[in-house]
Protein backbone atom coordinates (compact mmCIF):
# COMPACT_ATOMS: atom_id res chain seq x y z
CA UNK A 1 93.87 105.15 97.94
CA UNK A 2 94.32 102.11 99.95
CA UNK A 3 92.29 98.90 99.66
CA UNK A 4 91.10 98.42 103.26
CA UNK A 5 88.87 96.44 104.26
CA UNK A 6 86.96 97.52 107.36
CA UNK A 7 87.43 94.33 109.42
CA UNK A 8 91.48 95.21 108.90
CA UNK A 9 90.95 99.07 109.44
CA UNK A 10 92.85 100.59 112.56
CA UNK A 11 92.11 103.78 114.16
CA UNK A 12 93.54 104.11 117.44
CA UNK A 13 96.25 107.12 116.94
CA UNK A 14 98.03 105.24 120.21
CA UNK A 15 98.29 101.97 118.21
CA UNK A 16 99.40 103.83 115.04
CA UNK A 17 101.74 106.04 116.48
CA UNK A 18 103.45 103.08 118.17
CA UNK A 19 103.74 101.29 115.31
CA UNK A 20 105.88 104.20 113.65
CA UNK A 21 107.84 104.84 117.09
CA UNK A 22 108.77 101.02 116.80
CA UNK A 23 109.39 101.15 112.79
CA UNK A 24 110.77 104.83 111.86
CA UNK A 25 112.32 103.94 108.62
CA UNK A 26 109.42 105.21 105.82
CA UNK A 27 109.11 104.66 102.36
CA UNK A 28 108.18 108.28 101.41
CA UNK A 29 106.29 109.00 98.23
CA UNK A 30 106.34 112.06 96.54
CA UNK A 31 104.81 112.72 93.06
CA UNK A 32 107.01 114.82 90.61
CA UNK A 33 105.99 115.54 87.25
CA UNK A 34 103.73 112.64 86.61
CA UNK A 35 106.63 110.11 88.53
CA UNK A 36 106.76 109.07 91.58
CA UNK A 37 110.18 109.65 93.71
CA UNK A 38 111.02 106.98 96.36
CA UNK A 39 112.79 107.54 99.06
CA UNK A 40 113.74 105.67 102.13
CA UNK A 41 114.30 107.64 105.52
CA UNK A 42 113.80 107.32 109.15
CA UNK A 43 111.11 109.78 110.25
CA UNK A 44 110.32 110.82 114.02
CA UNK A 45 106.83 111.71 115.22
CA UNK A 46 106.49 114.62 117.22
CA UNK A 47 102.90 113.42 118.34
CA UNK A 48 102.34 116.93 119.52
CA UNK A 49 102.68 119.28 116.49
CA UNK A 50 99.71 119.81 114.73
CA UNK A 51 96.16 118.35 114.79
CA UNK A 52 97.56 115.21 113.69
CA UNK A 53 101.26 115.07 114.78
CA UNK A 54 104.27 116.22 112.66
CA UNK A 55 106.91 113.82 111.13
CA UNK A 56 110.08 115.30 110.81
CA UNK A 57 113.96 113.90 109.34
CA UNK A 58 116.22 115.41 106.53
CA UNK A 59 117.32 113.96 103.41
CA UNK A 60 120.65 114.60 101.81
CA UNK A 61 120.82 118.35 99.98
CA UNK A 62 121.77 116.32 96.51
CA UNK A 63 119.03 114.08 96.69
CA UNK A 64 115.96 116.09 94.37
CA UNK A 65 113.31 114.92 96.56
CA UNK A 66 113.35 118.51 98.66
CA UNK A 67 112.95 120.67 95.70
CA UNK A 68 110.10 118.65 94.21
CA UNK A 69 107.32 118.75 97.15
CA UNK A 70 105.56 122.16 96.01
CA UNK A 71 102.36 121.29 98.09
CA UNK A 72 102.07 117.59 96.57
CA UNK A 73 99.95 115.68 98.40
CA UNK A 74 103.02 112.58 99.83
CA UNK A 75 102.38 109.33 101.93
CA UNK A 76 105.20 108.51 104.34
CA UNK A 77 104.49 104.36 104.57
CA UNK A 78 105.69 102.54 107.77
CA UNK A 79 105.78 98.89 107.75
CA UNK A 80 105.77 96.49 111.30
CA UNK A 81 105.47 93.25 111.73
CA UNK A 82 104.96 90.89 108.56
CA UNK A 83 104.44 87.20 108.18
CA UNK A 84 103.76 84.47 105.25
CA UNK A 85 100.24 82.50 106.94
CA UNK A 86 100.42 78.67 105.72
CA UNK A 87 96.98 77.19 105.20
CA UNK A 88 98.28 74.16 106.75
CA UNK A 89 97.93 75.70 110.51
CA UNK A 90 94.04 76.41 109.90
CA UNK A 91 92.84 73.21 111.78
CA UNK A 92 89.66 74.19 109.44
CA UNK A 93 92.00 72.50 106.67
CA UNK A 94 91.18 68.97 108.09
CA UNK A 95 87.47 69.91 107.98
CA UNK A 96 86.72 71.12 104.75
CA UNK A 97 90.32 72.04 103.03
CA UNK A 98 89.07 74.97 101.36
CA UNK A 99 91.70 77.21 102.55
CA UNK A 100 94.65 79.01 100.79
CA UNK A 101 97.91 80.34 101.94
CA UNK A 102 98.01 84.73 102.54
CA UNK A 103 100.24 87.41 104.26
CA UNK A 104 99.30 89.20 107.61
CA UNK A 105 101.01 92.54 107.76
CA UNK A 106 100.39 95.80 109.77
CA UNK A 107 100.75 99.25 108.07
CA UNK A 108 100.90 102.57 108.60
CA UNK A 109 100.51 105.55 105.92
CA UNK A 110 100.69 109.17 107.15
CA UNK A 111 99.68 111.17 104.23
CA UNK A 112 100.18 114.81 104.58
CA UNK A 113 101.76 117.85 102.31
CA UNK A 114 105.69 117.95 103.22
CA UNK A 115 107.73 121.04 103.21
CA UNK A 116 111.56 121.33 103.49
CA UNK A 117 114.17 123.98 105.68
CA UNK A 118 117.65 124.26 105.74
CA UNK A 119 118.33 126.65 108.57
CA UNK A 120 121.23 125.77 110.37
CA UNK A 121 119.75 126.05 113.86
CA UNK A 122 116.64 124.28 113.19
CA UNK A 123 119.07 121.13 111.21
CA UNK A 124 121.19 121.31 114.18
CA UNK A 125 118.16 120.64 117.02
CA UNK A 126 116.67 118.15 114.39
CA UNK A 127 119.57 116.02 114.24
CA UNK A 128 120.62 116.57 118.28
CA UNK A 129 116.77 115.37 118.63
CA UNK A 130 117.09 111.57 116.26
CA UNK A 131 120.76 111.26 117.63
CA UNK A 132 119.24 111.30 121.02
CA UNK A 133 116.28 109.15 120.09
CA UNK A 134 118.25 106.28 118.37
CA UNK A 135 121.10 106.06 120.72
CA UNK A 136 119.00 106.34 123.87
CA UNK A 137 119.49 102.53 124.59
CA UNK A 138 123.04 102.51 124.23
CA UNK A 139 124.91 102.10 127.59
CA UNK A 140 127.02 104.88 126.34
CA UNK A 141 125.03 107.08 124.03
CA UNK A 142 127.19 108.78 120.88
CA UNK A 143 126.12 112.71 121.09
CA UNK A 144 126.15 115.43 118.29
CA UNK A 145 128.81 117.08 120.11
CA UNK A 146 131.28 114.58 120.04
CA UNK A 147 131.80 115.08 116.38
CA UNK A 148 134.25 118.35 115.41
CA UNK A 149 132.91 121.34 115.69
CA UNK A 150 133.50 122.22 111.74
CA UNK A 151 132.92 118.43 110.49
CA UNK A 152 129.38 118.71 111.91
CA UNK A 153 129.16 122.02 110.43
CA UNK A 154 130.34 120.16 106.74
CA UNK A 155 127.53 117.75 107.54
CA UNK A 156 124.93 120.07 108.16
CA UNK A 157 125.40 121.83 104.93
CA UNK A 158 125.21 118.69 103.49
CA UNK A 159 121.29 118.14 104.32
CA UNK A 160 118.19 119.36 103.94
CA UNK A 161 115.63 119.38 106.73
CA UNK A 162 111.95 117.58 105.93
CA UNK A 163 108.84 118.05 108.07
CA UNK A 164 105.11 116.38 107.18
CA UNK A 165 102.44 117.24 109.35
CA UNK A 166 100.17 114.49 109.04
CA UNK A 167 96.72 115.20 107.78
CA UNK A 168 95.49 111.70 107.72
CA UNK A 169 96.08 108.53 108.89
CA UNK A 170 95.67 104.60 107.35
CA UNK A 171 96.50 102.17 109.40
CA UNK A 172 96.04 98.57 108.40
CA UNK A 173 96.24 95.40 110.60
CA UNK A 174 96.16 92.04 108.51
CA UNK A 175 96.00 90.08 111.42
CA UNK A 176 93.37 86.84 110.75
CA UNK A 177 90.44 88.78 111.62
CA UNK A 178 88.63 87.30 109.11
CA UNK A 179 89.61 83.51 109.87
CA UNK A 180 87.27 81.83 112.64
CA UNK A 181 89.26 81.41 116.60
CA UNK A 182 90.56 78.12 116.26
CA UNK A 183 92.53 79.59 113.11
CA UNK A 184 93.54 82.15 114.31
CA UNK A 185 94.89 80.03 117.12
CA UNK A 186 96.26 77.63 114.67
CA UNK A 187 97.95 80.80 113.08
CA UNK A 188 99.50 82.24 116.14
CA UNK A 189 101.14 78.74 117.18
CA UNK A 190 102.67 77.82 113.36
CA UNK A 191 104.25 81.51 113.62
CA UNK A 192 105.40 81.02 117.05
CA UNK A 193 106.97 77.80 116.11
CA UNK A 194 109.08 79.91 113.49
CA UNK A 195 110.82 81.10 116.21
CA UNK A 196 111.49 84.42 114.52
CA UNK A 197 111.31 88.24 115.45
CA UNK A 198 108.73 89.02 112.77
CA UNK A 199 106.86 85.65 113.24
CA UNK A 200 106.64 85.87 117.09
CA UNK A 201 105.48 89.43 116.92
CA UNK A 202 102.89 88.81 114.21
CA UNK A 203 101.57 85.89 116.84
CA UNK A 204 101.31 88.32 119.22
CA UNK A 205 99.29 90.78 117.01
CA UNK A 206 96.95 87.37 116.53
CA UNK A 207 96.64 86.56 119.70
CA UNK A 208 95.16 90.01 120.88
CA UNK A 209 92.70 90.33 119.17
């Protein structure tokens, strides 16, 4: 279970699913044998399988993960934007100073019973379908079939196909809903005068709400 407060709860599958779309790298967790096996892989949502939407990627055929899912209940845990908050930006500091530094973050977990294939076709379309995905903003996109015909044949032998269809979603958005407007204000400024990626788009997250 996940600690969520409902003032940091978010529903809206459109949010969610952009979140992932934006951050497809997961942390998957999958219980074996009273451990938990970690794994790290980018995941694409095909919004339209299933009541919930499908994830789908492949993981190497040595790595143990695909033989240990035997209907075990995973979470597939997608992180965006993340920011340290200084308690210095609250202008409610010069008021009262009973303030204390925290982290804003917004999560994702898609929880749902994965299940693994290794037929060649299906690997073949699965990896056609990321390539495509990833290298879409290239000006000159690399393509499955410019690798050798029997390399990419080696390669596919080489992994195991995953697919989750999602049965529930938890999305969490830390964004300084609790702190009053002028905080939040104050918030959105001291990360946009970070001048980072992560800062500027955890401003933005702040801003609209």
């Amino acid at each position: 279970m996940t600690y969520l407060p409902k003032h940091f709860e978010e529903t809206d599958p459109a949010i969610l699913h952009a979140l992932v779309q934006a951050n497809p790298l997961a942390t998957w967790v999958v219980p074996q044998q009273g451990e938990l096996l970690v794994n790290h892989i980018p995941l694409l949502l095909d919004a339209d399988r299933g009541e919930h939407g499908t994830l789908i990627g492949h993981v190497a055929r040595a790595n143990p993960v695909w033989q240990a899912l035997a209907d075990a209940a995973s979470v597939a845990i997608f992180q965006g934007p993340q920011a340290y908050v200084s308690p210095s930006w609250y202008p409610s500091k010069q008021v009262h100073g009973k303030v204390v530094p925290t982290w804003n973050y917004a999560v994702v977990h898609a929880h749902g019973v994965a299940r693994c294939f290794d037929d060649r076709e299906r690997l073949r379309a699965l990896v056609t379908r990321l390539t495509a995905v990833h290298e879409s903003p290239r000006a000159q996109p690399w393509q499955v079939a410019d690798a050798p015909a029997d390399y990419l044949d080696s390669m596919l032998s080489a992994i195991v196909g995953i697919e989750i269809p999602v049965q529930r979603w938890v999305g969490k958005w830390k964004v300084s809903q609790n702190r009053a407007k002028d905080d939040r204000l104050g918030v959105a400024q001291g990360l946009e005068e970070l001048g980072t990626a992560q800062a500027d788009a955890m401003a933005l997250l702040v801003r609209n709400l």
